[in-house]
N, C-alpha and C. Protein backbone atom coordinates (compact mmCIF):
# COMPACT_ATOMS: atom_id res chain seq x y z
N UNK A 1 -7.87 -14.35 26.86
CA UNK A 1 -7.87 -13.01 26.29
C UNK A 1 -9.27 -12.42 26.44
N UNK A 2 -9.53 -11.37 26.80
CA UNK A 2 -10.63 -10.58 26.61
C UNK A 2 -11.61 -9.98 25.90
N UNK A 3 -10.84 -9.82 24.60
CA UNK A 3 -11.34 -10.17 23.69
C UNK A 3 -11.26 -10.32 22.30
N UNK A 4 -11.97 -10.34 20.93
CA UNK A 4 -11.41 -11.16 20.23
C UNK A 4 -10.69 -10.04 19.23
N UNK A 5 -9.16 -10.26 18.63
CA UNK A 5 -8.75 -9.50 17.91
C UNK A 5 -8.49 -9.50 16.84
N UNK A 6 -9.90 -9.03 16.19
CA UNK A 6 -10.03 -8.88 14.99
C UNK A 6 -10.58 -7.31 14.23
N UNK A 7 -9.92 -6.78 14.71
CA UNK A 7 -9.83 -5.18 13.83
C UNK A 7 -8.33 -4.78 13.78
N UNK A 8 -7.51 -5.61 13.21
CA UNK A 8 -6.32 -5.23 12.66
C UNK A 8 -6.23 -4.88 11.00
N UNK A 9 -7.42 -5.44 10.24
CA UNK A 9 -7.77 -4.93 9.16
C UNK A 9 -9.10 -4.67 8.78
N UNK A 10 -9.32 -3.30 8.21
CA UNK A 10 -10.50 -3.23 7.77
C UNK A 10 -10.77 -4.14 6.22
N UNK A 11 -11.81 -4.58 6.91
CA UNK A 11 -12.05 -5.34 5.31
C UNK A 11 -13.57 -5.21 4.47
N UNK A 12 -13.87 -4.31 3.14
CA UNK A 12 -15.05 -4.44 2.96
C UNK A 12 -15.45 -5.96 2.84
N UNK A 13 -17.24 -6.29 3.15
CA UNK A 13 -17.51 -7.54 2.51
C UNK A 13 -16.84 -8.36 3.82
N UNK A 14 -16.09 -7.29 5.14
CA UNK A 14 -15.94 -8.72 6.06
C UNK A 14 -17.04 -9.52 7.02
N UNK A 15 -16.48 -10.49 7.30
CA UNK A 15 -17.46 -11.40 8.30
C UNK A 15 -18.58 -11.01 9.43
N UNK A 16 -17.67 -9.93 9.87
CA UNK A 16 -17.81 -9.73 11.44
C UNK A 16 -19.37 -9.48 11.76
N UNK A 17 -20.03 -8.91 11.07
CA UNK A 17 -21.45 -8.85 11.29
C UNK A 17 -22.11 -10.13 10.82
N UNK A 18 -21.80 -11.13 9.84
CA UNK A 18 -22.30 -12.04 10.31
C UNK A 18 -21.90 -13.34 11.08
N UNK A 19 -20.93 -12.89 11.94
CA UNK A 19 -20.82 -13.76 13.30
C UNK A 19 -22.07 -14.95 14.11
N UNK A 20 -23.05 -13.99 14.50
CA UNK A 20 -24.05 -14.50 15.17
C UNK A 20 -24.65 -15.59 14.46
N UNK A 21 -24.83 -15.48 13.13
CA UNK A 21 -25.29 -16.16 12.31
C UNK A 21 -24.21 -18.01 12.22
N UNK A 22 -22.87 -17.44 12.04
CA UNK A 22 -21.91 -18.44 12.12
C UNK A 22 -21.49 -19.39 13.15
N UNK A 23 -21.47 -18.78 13.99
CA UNK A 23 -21.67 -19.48 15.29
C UNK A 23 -22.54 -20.65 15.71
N UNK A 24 -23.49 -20.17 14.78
CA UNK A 24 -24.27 -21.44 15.03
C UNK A 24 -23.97 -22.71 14.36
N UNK A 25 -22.87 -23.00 13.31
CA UNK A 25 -22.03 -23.85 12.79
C UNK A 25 -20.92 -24.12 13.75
N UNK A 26 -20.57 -24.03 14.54
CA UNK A 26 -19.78 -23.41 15.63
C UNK A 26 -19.65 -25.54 15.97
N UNK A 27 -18.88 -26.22 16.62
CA UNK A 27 -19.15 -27.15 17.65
C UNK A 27 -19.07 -26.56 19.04
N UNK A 28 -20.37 -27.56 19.53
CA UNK A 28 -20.89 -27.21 20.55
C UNK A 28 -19.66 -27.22 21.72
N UNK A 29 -19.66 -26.09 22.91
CA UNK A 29 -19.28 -26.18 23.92
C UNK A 29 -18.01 -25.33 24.27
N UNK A 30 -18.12 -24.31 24.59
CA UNK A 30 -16.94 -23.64 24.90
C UNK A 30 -15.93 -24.40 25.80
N UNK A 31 -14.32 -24.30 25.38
CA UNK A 31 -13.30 -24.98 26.19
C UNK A 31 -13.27 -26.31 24.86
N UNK A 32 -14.07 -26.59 24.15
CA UNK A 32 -13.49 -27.72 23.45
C UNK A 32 -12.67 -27.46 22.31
N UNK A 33 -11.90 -29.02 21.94
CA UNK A 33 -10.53 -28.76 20.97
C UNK A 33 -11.12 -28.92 19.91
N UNK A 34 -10.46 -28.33 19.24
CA UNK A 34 -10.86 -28.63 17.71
C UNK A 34 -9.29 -28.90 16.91
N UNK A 35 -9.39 -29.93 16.57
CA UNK A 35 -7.86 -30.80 16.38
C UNK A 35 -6.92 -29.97 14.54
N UNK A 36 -8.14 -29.55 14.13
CA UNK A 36 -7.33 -28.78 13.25
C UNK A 36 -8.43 -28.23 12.36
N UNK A 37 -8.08 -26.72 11.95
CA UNK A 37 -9.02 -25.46 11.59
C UNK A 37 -8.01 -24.93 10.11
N UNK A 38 -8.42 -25.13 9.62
CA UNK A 38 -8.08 -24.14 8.21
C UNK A 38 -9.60 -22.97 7.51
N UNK A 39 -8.98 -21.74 7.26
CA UNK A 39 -9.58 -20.89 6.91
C UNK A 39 -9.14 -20.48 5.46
N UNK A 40 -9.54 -20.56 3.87
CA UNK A 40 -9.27 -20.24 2.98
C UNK A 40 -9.91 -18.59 2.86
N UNK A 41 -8.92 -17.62 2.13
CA UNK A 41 -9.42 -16.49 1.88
C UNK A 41 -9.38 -15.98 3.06
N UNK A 42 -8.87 -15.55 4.12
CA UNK A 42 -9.08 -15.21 5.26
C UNK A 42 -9.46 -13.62 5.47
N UNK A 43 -8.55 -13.37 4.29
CA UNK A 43 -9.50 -11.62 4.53
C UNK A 43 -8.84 -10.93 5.85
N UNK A 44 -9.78 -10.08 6.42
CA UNK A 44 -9.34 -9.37 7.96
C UNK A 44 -9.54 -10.37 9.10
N UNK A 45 -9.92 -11.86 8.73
CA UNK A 45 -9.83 -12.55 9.82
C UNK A 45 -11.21 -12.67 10.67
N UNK A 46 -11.88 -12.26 10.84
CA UNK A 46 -13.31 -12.25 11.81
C UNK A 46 -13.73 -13.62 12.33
N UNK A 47 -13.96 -14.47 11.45
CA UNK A 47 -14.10 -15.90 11.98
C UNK A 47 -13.03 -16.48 12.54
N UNK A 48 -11.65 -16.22 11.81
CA UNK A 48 -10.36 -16.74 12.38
C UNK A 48 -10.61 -16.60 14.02
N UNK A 49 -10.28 -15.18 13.87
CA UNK A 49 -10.36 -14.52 15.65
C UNK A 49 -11.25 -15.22 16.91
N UNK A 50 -12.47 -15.34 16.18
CA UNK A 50 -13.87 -15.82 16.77
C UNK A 50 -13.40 -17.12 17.23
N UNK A 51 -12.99 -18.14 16.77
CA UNK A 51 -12.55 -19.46 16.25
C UNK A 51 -11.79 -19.59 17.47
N UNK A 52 -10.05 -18.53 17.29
CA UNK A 52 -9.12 -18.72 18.05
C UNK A 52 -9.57 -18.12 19.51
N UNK A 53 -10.34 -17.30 19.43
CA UNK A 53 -10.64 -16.99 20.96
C UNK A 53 -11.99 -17.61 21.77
N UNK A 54 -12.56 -18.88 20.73
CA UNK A 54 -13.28 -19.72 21.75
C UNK A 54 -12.98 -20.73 21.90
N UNK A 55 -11.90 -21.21 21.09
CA UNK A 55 -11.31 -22.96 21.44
C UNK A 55 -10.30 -23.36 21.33
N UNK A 56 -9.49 -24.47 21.90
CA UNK A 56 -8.34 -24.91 21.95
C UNK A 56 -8.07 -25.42 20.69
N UNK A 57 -6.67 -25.09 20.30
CA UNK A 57 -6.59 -25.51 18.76
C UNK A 57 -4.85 -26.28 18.63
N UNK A 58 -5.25 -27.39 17.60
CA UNK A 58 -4.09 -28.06 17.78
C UNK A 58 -3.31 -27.68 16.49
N UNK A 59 -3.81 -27.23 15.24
CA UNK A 59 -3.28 -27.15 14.31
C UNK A 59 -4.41 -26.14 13.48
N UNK A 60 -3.77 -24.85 12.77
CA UNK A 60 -4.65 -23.69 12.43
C UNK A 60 -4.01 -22.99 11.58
N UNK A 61 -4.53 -23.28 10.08
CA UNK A 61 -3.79 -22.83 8.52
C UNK A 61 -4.78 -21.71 8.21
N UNK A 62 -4.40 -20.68 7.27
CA UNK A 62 -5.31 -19.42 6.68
C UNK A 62 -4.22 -19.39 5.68
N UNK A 63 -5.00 -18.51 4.73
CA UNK A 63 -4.48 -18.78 3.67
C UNK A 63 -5.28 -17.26 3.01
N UNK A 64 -4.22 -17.14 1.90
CA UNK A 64 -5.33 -15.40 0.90
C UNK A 64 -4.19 -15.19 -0.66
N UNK A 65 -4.42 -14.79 -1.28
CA UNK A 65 -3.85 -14.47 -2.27
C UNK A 65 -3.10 -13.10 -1.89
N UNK A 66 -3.72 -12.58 -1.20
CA UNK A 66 -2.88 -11.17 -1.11
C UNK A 66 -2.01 -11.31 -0.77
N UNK A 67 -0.68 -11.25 -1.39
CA UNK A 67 0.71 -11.59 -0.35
C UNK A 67 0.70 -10.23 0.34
N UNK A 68 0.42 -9.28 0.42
CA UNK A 68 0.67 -8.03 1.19
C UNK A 68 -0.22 -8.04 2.78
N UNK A 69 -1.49 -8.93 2.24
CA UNK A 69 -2.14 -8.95 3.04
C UNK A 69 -1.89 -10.38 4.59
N UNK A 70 -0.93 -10.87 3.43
CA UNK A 70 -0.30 -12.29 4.60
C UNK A 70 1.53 -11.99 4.74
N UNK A 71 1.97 -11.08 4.15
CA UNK A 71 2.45 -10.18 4.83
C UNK A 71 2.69 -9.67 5.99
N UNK A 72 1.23 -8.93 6.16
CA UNK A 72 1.29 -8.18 7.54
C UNK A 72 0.72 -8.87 8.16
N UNK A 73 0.38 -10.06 8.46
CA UNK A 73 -0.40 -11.40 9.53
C UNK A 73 1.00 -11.60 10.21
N UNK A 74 1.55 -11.97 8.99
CA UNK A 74 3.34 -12.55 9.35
C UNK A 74 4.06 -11.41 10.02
N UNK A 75 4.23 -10.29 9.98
CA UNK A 75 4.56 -9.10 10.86
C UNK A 75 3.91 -9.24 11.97
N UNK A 76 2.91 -9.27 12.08
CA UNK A 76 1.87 -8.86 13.43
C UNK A 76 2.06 -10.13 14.15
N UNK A 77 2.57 -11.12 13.49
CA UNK A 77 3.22 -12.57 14.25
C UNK A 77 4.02 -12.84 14.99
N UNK A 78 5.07 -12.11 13.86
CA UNK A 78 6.41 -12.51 13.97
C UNK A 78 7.37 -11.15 15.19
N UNK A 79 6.92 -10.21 14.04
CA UNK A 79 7.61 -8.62 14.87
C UNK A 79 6.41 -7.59 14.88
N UNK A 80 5.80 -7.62 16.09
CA UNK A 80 4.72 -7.21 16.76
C UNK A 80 5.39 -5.85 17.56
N UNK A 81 6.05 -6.04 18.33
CA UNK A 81 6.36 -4.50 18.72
C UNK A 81 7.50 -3.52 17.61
N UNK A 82 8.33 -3.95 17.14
CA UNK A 82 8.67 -3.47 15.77
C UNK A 82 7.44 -2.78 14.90
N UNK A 83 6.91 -3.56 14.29
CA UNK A 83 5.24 -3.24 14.09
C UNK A 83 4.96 -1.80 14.28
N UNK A 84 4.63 -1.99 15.84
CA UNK A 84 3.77 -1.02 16.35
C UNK A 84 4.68 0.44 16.49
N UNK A 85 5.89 0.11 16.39
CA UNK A 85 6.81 1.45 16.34
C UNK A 85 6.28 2.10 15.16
N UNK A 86 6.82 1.40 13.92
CA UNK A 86 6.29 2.29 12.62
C UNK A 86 5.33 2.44 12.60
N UNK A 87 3.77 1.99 13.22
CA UNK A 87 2.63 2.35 13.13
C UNK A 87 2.24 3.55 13.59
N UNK A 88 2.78 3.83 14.77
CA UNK A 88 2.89 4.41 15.74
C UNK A 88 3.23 6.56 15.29
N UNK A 89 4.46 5.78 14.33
CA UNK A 89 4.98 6.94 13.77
C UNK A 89 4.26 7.28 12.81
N UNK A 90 3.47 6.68 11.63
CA UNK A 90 2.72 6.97 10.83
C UNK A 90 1.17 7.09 11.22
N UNK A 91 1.05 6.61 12.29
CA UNK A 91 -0.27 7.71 13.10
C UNK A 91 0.43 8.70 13.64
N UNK A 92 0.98 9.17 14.24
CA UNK A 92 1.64 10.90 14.86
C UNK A 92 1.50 11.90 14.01
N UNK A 93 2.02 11.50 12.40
CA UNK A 93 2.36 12.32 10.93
C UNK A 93 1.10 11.99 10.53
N UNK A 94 0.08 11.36 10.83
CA UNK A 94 -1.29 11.69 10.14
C UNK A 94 -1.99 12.56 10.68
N UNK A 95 -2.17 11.97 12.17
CA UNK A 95 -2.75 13.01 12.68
C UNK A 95 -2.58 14.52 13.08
N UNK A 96 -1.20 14.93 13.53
CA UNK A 96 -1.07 15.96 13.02
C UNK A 96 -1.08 17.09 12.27
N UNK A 97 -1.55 16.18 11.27
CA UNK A 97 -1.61 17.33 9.88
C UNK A 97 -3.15 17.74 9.82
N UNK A 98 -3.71 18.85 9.25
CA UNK A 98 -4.65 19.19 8.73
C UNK A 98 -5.11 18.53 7.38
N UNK A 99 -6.67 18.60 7.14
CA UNK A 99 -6.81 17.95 6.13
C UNK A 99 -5.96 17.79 4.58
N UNK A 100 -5.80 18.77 4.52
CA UNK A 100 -4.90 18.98 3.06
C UNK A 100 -3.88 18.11 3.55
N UNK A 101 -3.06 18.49 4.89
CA UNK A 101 -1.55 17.35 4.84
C UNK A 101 -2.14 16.03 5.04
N UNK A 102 -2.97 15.63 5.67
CA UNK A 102 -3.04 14.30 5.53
C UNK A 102 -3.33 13.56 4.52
N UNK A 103 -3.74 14.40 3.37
CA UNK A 103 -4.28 13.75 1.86
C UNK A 103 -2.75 13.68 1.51
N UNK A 104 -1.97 14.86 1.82
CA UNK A 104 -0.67 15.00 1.15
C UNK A 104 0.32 13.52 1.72
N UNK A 105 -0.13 13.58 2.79
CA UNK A 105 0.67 12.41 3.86
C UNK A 105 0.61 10.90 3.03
N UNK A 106 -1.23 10.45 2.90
CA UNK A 106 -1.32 9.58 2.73
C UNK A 106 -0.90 9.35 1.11
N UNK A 107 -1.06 10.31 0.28
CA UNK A 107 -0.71 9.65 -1.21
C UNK A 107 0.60 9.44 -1.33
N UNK A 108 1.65 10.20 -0.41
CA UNK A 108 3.19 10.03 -0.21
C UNK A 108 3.51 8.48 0.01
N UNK A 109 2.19 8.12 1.25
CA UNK A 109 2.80 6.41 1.73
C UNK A 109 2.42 5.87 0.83
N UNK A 110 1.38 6.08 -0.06
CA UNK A 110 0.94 5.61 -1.05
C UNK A 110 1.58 4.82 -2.21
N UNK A 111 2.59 5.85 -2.63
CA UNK A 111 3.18 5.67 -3.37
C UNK A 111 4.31 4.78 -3.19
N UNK A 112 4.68 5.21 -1.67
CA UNK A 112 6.02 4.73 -1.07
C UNK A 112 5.68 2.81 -0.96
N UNK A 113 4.67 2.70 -0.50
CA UNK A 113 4.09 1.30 -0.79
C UNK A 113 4.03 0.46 -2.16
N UNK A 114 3.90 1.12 -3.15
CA UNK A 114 3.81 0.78 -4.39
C UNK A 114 4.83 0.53 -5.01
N UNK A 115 6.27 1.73 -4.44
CA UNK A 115 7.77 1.42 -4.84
C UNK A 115 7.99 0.03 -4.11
N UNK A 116 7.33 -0.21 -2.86
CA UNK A 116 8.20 -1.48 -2.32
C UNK A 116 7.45 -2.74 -2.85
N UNK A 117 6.45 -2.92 -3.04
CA UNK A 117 5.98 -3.63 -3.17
C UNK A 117 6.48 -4.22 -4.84
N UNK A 118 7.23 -4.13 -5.23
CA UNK A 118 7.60 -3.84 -6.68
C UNK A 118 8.31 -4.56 -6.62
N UNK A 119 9.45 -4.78 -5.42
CA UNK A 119 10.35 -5.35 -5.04
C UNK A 119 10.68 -6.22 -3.42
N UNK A 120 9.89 -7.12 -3.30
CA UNK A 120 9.11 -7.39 -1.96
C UNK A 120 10.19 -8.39 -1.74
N UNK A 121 11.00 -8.89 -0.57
CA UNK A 121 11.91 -9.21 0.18
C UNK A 121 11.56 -9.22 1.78
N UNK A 122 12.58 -10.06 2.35
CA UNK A 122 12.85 -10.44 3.56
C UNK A 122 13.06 -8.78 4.33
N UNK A 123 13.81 -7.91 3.50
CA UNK A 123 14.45 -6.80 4.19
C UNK A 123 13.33 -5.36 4.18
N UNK A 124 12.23 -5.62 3.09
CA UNK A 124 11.58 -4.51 3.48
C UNK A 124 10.20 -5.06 4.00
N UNK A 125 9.99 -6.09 3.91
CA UNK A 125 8.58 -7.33 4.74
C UNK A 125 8.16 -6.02 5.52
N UNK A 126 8.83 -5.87 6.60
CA UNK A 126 7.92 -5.12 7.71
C UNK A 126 7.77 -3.78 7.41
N UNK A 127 8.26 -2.98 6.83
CA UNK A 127 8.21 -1.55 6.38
C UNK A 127 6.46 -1.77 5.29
N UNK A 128 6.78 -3.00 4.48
CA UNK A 128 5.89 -3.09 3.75
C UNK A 128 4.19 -3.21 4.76
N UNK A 129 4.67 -4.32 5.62
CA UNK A 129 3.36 -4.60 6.79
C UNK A 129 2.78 -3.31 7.06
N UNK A 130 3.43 -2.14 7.63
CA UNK A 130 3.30 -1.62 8.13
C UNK A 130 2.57 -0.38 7.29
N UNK A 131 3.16 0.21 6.16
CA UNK A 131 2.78 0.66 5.15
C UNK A 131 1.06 0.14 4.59
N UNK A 132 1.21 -1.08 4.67
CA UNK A 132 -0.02 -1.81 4.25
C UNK A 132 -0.97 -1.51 5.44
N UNK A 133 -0.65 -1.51 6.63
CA UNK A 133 -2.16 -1.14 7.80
C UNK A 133 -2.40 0.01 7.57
N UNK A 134 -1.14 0.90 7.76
CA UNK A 134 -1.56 2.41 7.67
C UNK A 134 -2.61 2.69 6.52
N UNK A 135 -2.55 2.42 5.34
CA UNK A 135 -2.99 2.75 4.05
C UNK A 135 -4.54 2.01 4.26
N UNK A 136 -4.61 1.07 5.25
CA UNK A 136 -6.07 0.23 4.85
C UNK A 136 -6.66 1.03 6.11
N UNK A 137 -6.45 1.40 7.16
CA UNK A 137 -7.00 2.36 7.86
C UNK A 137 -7.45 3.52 7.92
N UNK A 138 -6.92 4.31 6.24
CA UNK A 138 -7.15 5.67 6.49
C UNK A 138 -7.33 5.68 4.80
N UNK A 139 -7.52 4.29 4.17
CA UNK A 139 -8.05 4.71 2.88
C UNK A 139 -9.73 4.15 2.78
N UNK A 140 -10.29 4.75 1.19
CA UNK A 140 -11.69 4.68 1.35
C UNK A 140 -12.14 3.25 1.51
N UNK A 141 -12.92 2.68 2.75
CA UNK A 141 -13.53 2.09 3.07
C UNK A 141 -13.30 0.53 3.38
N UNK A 142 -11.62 0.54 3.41
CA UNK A 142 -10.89 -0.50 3.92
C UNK A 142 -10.60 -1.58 2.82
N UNK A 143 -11.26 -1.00 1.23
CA UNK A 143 -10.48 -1.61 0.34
C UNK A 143 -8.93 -1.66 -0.02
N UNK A 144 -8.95 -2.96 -1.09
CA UNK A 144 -7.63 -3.23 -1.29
C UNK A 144 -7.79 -3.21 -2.59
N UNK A 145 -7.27 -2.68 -3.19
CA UNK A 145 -7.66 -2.68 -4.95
C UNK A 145 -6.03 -2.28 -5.79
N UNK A 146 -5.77 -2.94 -6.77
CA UNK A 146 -5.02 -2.89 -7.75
C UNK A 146 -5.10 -2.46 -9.00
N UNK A 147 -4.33 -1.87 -9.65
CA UNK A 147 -4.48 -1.37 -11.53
C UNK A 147 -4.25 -2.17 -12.09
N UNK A 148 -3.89 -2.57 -13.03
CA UNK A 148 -3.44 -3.68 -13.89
C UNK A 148 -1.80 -4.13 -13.98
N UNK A 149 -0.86 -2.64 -13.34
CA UNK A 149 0.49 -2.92 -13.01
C UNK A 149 1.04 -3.25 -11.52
N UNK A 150 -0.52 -3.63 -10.74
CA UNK A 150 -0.48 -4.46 -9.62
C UNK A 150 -0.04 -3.21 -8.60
N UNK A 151 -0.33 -1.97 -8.85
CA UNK A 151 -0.34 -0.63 -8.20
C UNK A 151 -1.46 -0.45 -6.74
N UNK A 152 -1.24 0.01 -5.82
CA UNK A 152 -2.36 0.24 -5.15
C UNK A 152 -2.78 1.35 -5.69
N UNK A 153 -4.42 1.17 -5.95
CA UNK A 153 -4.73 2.64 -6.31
C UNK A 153 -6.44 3.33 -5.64
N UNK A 154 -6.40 2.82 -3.96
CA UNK A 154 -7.65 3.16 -3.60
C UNK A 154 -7.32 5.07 -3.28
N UNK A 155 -8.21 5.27 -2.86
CA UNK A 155 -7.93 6.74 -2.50
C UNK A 155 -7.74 6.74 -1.05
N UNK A 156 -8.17 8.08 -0.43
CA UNK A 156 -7.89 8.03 0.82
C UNK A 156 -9.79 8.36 1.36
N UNK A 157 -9.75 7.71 2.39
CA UNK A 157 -11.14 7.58 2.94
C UNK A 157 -11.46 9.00 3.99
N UNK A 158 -12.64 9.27 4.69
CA UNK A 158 -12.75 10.44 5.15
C UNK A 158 -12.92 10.24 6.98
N UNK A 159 -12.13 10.16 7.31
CA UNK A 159 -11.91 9.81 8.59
C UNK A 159 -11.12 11.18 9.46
N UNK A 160 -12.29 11.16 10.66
CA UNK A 160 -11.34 12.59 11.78
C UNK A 160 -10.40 11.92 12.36
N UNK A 161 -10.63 11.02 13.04
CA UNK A 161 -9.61 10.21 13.83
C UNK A 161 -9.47 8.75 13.74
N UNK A 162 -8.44 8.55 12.70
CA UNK A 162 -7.93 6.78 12.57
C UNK A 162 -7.48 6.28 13.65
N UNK A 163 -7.91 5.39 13.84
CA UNK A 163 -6.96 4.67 14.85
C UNK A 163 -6.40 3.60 13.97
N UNK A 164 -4.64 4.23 13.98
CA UNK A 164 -3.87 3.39 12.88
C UNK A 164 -3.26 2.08 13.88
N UNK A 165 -3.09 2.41 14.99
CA UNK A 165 -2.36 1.77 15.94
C UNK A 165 -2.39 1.67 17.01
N UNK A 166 -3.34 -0.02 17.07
CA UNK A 166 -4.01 0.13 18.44
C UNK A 166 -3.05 -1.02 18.66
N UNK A 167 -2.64 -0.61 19.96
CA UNK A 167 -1.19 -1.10 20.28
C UNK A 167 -1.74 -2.52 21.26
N UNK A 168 -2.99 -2.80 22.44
CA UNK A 168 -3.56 -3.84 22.68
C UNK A 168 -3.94 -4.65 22.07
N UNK A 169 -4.27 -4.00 20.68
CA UNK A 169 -5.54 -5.23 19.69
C UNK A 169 -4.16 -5.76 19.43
N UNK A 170 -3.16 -5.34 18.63
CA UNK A 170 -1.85 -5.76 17.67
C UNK A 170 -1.43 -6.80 18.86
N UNK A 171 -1.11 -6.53 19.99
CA UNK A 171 -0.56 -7.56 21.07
C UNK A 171 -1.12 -8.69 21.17
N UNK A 172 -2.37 -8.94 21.03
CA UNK A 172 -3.70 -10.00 21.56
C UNK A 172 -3.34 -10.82 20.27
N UNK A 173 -3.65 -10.15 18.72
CA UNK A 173 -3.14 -10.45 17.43
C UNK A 173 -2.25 -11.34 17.18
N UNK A 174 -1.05 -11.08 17.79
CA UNK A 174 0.26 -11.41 17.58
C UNK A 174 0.39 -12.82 18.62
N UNK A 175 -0.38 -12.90 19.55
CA UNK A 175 -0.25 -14.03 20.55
C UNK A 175 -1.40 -15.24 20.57
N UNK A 176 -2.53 -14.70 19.54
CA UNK A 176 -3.24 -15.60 18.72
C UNK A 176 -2.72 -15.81 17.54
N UNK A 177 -1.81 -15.88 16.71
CA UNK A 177 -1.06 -15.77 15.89
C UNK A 177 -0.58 -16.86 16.00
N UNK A 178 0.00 -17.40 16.94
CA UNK A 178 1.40 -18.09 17.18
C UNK A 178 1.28 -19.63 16.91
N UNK A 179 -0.05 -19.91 16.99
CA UNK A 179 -0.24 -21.02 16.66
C UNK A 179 -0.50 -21.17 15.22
N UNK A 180 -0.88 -20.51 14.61
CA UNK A 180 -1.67 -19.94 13.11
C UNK A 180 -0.20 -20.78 12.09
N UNK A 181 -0.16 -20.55 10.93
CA UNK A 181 0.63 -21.55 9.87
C UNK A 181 -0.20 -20.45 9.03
N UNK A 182 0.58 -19.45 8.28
CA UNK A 182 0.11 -18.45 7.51
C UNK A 182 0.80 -18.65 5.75
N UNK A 183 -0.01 -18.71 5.01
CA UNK A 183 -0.09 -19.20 3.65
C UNK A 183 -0.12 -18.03 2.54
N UNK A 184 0.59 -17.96 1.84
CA UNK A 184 -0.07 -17.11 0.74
C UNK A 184 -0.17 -17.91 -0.58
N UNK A 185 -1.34 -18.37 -0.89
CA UNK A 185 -1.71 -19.26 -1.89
C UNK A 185 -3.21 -19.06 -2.36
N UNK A 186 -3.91 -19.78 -3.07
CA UNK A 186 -5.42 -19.53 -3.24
C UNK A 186 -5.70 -20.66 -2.15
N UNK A 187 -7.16 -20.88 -2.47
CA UNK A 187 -7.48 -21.91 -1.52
C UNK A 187 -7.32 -23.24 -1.31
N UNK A 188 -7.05 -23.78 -2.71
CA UNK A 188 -6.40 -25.13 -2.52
C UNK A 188 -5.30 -25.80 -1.85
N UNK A 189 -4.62 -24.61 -1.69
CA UNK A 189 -3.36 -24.92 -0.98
C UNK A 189 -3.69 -25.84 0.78
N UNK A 190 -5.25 -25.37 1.31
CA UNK A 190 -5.47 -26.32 2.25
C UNK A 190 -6.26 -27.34 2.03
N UNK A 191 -6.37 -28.17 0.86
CA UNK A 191 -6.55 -29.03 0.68
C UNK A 191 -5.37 -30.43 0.98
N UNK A 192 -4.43 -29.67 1.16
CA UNK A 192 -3.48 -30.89 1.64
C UNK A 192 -3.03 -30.71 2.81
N UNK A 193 -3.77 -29.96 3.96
CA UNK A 193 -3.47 -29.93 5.21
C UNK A 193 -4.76 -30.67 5.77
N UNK A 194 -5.72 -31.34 5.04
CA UNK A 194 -6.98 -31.86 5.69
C UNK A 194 -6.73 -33.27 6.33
N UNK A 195 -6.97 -33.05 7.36
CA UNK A 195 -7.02 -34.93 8.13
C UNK A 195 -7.30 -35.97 6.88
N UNK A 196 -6.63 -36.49 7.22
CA UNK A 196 -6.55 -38.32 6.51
C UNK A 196 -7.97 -38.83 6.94
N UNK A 197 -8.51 -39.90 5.75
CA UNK A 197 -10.13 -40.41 7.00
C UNK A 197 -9.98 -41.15 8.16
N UNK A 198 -8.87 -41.26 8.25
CA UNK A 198 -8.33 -42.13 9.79
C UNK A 198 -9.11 -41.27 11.00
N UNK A 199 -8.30 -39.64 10.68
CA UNK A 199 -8.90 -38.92 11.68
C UNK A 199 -10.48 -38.49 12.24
């Protein structure tokens, strides 16, 4: 792959700038395996990405509390061009509108996210995924924040042109993905995927 795909979520507080720094924890040698990788808290992924697009991997767990946010990992996994349809459509109806409609646009999905999420299932999973990028792309500053009735309640951020749906990154995403074992738990949960001391 060309390169690494990790701007499928904005995340404040993410990795990606300190990469250079991480890397240097890195094992040495591009092309080598690394027999098994778990990432707790994974967030928008930045190290994940980094990780999966410099080495061969035999076994690769992440894990986050956000179920909304492992959610849409599991969409962008599982139903990747599905995905990108509704994305697709909810960038057309953003951008289109003038400022006033797009405030009007986004507090509509807003809300519409908050009804589903209320009631989260197999049958609205991807409506929800999808709902969930749009809203972290075009709200303030790629937070994820909750009220106390587990409401989304960021605002909307000040952006001319979102790019809600970048239809290459989501592809690259979805095919580094495939090896991935996606968790919604805190972090302990990979404590029992760690090699035995045999290994």
């Amino acid at each position: 792959l060309s390169s690494a795909a990790s701007d499928v979520y904005k995340r404040q507080g993410g990795k990606g700038q300190l990469l250079p720094t991480i890397r240097k924890f890195y094992p040495a040698g591009m092309g080598t395996t690394i027999r098994k990788y778990c990432e707790p808290m994974v967030g928008a992924g930045a190290v994940l990405f980094d990780i999966l697009n410099t080495y061969e991997m035999d076994e690769v767990y992440i894990c986050d509390t956000n179920a909304e946010l492992m959610n849409a990992y599991i969409a962008v996994k599982e139903n990747v061009n599905q995905l990108i349809e509704l994305l697709m459509k909810y960038e057309n109806e953003h951008l289109k509108r003038d400022d006033e409609g797009r405030k009007e646009y986004y507090y509509q999905q807003r809300e519409r996210f908050n009804a589903e999420i209320q009631k989260p299932d197999e049958n609205n999973s991807l409506l929800r995924a999808a709902l969930f990028i749009y809203l972290n792309k075009t709200c303030f500053n790629g937070l994820y924040r909750v009220n106390r009735k587990g409401l989304y309640n960021v605002p909307m951020g000040a952006y001319k042109n979102p790019k809600i749906c970048d239809i290459d990154n989501l592809k690259k995403t979805s095919e580094l993905l495939q090896c991935v074992t996606i968790l919604t738990a805190d972090y302990t949960c990979l404590l029992y995927t760690s090699p035995s001391p045999r290994d």
